[in-house]
Protein backbone atom coordinates (compact mmCIF):
# COMPACT_ATOMS: atom_id res chain seq x y z
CA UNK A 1 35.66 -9.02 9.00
CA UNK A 2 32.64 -10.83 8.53
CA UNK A 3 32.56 -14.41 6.44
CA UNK A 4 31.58 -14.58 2.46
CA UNK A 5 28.60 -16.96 4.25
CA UNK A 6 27.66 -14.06 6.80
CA UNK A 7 27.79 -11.25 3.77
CA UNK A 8 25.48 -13.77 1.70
CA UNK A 9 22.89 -13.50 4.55
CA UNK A 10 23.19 -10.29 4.63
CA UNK A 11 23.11 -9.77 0.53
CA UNK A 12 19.76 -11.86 0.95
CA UNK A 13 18.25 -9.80 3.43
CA UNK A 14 18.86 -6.84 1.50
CA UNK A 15 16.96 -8.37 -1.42
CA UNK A 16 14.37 -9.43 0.53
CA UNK A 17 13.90 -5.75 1.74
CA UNK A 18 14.05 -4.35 -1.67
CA UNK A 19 11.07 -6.44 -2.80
CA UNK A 20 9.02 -4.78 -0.18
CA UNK A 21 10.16 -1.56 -0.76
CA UNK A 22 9.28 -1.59 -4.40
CA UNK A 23 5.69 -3.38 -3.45
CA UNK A 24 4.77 -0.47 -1.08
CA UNK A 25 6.05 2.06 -3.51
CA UNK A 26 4.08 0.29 -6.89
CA UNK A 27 0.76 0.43 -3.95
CA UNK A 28 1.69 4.04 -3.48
CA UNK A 29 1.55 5.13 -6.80
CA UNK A 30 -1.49 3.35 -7.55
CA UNK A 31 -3.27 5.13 -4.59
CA UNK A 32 -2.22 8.28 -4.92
CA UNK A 33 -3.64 7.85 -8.98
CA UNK A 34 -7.00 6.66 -6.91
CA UNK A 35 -7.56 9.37 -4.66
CA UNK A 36 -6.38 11.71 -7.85
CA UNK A 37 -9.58 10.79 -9.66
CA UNK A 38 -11.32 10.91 -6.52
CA UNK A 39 -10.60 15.12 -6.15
CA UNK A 40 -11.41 15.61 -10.23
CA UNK A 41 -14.74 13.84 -9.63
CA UNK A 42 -15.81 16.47 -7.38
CA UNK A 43 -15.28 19.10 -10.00
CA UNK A 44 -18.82 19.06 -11.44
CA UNK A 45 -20.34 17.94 -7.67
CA UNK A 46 -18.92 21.25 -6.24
CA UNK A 47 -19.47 23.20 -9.61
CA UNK A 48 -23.64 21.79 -8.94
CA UNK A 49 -23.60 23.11 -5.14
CA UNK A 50 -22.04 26.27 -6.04
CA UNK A 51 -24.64 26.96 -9.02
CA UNK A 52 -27.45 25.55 -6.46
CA UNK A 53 -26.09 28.77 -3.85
CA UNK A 54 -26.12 31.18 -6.81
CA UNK A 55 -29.90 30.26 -7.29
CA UNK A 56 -30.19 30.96 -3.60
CA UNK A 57 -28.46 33.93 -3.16
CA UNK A 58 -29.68 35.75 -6.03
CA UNK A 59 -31.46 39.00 -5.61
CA UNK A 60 -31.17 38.24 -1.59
CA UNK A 61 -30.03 40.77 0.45
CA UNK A 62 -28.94 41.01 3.90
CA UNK A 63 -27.56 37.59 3.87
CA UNK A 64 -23.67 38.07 3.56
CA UNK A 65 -22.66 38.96 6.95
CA UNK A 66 -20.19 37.38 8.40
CA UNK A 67 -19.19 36.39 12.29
CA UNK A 68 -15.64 37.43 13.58
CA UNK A 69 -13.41 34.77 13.49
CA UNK A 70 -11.19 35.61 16.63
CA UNK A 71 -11.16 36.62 19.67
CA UNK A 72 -10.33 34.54 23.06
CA UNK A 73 -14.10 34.40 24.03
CA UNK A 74 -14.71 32.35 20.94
CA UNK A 75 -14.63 29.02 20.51
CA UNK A 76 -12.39 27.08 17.27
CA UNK A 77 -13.49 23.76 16.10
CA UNK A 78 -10.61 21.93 13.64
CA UNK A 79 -10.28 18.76 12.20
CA UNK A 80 -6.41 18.21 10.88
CA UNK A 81 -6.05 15.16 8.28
CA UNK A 82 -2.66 13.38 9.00
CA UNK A 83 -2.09 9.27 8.90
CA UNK A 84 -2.32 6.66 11.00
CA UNK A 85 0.66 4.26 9.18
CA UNK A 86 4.00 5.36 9.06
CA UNK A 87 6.84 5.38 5.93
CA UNK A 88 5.60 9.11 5.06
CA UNK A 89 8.39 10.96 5.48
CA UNK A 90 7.41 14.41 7.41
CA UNK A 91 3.79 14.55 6.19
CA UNK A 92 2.31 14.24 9.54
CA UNK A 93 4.92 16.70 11.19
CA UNK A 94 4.31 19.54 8.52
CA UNK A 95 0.55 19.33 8.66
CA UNK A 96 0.50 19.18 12.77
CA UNK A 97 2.98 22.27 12.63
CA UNK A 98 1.01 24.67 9.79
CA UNK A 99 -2.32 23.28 11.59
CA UNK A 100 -0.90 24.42 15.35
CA UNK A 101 0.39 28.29 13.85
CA UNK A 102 -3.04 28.43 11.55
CA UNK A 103 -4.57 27.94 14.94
CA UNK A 104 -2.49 30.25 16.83
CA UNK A 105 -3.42 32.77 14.53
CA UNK A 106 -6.94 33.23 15.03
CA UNK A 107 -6.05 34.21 18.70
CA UNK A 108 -8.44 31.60 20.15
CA UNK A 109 -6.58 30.31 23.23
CA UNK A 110 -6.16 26.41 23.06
CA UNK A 111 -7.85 25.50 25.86
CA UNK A 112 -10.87 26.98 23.96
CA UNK A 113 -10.29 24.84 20.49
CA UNK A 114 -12.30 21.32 19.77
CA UNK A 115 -9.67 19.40 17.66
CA UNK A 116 -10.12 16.38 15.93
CA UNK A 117 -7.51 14.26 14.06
CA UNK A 118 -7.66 11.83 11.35
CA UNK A 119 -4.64 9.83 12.10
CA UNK A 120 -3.41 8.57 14.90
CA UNK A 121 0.20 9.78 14.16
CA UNK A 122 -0.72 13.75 13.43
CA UNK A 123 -2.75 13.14 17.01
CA UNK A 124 0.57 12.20 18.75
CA UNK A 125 2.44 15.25 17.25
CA UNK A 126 -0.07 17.43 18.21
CA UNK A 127 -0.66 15.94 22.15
CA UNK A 128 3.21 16.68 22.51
CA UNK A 129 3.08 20.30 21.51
CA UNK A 130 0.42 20.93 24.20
CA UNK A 131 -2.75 20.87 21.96
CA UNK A 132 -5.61 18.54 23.36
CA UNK A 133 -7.34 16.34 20.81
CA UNK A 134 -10.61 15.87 21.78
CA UNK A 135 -11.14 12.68 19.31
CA UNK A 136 -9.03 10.53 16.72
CA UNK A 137 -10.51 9.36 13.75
CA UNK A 138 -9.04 6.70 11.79
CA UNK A 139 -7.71 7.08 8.04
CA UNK A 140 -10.03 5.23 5.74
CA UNK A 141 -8.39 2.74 3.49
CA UNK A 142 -9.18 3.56 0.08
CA UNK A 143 -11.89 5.93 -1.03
CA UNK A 144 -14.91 3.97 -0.12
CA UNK A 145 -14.34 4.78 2.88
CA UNK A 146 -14.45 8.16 2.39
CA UNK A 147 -18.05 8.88 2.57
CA UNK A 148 -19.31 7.38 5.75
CA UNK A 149 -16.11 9.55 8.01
CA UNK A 150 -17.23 12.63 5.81
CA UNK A 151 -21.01 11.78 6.78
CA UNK A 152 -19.72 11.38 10.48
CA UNK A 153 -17.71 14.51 10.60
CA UNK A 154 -20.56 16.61 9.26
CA UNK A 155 -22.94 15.35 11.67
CA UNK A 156 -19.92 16.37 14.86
CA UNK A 157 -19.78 19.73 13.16
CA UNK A 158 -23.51 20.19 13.29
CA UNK A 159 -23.28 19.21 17.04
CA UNK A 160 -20.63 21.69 17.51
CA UNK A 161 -22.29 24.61 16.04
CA UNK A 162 -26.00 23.87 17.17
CA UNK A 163 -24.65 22.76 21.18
CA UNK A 164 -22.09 24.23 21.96
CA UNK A 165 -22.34 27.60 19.47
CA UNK A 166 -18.94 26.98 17.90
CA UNK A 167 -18.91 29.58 15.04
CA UNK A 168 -15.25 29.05 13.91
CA UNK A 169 -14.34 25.83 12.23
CA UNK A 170 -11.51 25.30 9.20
CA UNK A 171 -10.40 22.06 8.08
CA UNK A 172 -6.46 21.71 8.00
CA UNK A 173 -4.54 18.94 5.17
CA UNK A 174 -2.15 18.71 2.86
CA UNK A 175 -2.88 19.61 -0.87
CA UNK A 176 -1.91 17.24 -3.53
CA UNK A 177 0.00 19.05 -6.17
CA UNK A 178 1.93 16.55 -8.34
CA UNK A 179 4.22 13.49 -8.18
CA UNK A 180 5.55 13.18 -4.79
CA UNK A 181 4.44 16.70 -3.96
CA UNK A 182 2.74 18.54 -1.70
CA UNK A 183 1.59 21.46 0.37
CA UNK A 184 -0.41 22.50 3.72
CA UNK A 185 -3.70 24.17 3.35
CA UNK A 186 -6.33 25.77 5.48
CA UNK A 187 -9.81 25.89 4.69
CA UNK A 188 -12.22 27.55 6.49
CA UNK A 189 -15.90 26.60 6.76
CA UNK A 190 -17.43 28.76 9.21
CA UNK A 191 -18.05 31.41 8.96
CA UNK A 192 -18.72 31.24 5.49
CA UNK A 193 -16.33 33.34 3.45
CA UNK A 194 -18.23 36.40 2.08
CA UNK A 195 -15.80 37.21 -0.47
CA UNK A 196 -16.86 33.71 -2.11
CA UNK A 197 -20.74 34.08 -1.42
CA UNK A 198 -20.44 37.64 -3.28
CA UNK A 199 -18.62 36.72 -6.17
CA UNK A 200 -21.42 33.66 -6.59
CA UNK A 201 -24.03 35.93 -6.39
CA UNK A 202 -22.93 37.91 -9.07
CA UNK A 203 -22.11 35.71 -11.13
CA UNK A 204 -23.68 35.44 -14.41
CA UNK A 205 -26.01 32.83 -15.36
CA UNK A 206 -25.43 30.41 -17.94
CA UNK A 207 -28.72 29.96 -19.68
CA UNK A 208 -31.87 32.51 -20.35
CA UNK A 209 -33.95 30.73 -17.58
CA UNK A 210 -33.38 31.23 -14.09
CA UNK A 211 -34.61 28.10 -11.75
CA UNK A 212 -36.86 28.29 -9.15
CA UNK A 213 -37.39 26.81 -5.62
CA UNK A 214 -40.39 26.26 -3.40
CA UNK A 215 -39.02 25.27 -0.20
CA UNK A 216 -38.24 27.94 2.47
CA UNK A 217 -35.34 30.45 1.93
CA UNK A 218 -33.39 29.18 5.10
CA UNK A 219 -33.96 25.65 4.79
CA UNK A 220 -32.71 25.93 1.23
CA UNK A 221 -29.53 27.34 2.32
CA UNK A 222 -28.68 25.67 5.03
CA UNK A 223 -29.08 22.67 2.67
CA UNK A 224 -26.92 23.80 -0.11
CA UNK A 225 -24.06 24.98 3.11
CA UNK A 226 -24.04 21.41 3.89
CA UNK A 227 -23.52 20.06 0.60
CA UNK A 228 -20.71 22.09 0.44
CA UNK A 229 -19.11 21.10 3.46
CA UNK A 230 -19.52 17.87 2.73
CA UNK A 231 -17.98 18.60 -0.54
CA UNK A 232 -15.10 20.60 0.95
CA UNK A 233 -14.54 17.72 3.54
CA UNK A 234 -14.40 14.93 1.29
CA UNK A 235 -11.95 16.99 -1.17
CA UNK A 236 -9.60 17.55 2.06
CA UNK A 237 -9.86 13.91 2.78
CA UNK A 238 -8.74 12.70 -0.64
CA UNK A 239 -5.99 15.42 -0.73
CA UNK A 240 -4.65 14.43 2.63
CA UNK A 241 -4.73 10.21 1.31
CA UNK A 242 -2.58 11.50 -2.07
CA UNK A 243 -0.47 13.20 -0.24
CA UNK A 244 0.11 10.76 2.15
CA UNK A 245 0.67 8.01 -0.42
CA UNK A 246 2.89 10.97 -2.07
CA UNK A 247 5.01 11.27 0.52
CA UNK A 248 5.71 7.60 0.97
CA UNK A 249 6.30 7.41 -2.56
CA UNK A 250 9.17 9.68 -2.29
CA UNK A 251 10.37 7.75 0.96
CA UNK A 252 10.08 4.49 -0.99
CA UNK A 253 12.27 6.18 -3.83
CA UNK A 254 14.49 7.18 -1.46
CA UNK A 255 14.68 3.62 0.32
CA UNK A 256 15.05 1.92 -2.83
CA UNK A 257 18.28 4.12 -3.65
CA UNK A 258 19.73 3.64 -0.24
CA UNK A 259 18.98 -0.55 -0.34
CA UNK A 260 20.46 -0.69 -4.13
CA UNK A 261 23.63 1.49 -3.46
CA UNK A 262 24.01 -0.95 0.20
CA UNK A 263 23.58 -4.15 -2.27
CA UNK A 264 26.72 -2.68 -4.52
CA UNK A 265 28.34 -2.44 -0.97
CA UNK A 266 27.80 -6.11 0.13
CA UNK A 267 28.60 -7.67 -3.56
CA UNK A 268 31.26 -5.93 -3.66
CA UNK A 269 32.32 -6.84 -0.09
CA UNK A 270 30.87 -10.56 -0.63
CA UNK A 271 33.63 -10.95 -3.98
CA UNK A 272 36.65 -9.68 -2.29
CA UNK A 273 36.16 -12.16 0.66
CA UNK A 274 35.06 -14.72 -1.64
CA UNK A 275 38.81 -14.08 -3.79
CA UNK A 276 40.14 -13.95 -0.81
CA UNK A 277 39.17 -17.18 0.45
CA UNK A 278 39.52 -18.89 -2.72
CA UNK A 279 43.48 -17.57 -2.66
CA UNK A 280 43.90 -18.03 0.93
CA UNK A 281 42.75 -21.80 -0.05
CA UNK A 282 44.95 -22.28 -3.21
CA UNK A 283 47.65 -20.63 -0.84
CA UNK A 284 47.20 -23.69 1.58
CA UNK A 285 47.52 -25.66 -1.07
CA UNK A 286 50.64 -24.93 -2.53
CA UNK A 287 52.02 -24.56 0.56
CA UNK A 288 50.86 -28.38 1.41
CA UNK A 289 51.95 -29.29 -2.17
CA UNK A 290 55.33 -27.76 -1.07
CA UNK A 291 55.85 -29.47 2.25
CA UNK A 292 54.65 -32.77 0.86
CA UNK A 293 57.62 -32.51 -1.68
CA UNK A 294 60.23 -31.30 0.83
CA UNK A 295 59.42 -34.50 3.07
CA UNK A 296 59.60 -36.39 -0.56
CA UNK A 297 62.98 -34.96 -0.99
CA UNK A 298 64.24 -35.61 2.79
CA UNK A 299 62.94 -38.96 2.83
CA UNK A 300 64.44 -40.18 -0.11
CA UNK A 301 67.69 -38.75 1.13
CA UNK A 302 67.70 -40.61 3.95
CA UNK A 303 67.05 -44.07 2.11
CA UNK A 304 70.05 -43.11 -0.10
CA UNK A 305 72.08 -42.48 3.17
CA UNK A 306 71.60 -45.87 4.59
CA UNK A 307 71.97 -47.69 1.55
CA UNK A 308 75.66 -46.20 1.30
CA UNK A 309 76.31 -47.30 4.86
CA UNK A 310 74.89 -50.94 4.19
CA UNK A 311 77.41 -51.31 0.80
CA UNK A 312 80.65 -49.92 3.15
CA UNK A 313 79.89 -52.43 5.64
């Protein structure tokens, strides 16, 4: 049984890691409230692009027709958000699993995919299941940083579909829904949904007066396409940052619950030896009190005796 002094250590340790658990989780919940306003602020940025394409597309014909997305001649590029720190719980394993049977779907044999992963941890997961990672990117730490990897990202995609003709590319990262929750999405950039490019092209206008352009048809649109990949990119990046933060919110909680109910353990532990120290003490006390008083008792006994023996003699 371990010593009140050794369960006092340990009672301190325990403390000690309680105080960092609640700092990461108070950083958590401030992030994920950062990267929060980060996806609302795109709201009127993507609501801009997609009035800028209806502009575009309007009373243009001929322009909705989309690639195949499959086949094992074709080639897949992906980029799958995941984290490079740990403390998230599964996060990285559920968005390396949904990104792997997304993939798997599109019957584009791996050896023919161009994956890149933000996170050095979703990279791992993904290298062990047999699915080569042609780069890792690293997670940016707050949403400054966002910009400049979405800038860089764009430009690789451009590379990949102007080099080496890669037609198919979707974006794979967990969705922020609410508190400490979250879910795996796929979103696909190329080729451009149809469905979407339809319904903005019929879309109403809001206002009498239509605008015009004067630039050229196709450089117009390939303009406004990459305003809204870069708006679809930096949305998945922010998601992918709540949920992380999300997730290690919930393994904080979780932590915190686990360290508290150990704490009752110890105390309760610590008390018990400390009683039972303090009555194995008051024990050895007694017990000397008692022995001093029987030698008291045989001692004076023994005077007695010889002073009897003196007076006969």
């Amino acid at each position: 049984m371990l010593t009140a002094e050794a369960l006092k250590r340990k009672i301190q340790s325990a403390d000690d890691l309680l105080g960092v658990v609640k700092t990461m989780k108070a950083l958590a919940a401030v992030s994920i409230r950062q990267y929060q306003r980060a996806v609302e602020s795109l709201a009127d940025y993507n609501r801009t692009v997609e009035m800028g394409l209806q502009i575009v597309l309007k009373d243009r014909r001929g322009v909705l027709a989309a690639r195949p997305a499959g086949g094992r001649d074709a080639l897949l590029g992906a980029v799958v958000f995941g984290s490079d720190q740990g403390l998230c719980g599964q996060l990285n394993n559920i968005i390396a699993q949904h990104a792997l049977e997304e993939m798997d779907r599109t019957g584009i044999p791996r050896q023919r995919r161009i994956v890149i992963s933000v996170g050095l941890r979703a990279a791992d997961i993904l290298e062990d299941a047999g699915q080569k990672v042609f780069e890792i990117l690293a997670t940016p730490g707050s949403t400054a940083g966002i910009t400049a990897m979405v800038q860089d990202i764009t430009m690789v995609m451009e590379s990949w579909r102007f080099k080496n003709s890669v037609e198919n590319m979707c974006l794979y990262y967990n969705e922020y829904l609410s508190g400490a929750t979250y879910r795996p999405r796929t979103l696909r950039l190329l080729p451009v949904d149809k469905q979407w490019l339809a319904k903005l092209k019929k879309q109403r206008w809001e206002s009498r007066t239509l605008p015009m352009f004067t630039m050229e048809w196709e450089g117009i649109f390939r303009a406004m396409i990459r305003e809204y990949f870069f708006v679809s990119i930096y949305r998945s990046f922010a998601n992918s940052l709540a949920s992380e933060n999300a997730s290690r919110l919930a393994a904080m909680q979780n932590a915190e619950k686990n360290i508290e109910e150990r704490l009752e353990e110890l105390d309760v532990q610590f008390h018990r030896q400390r009683q039972m120290t303090i009555t194995e003490e008051l024990l050895d006390i007694v017990a000397g009190f008692e022995a001093m008083k029987e030698n008291v008792a045989v001692k004076g006994k023994g005077t007695k005796g010889r002073s009897n023996v003196r007076e006969r003699g």
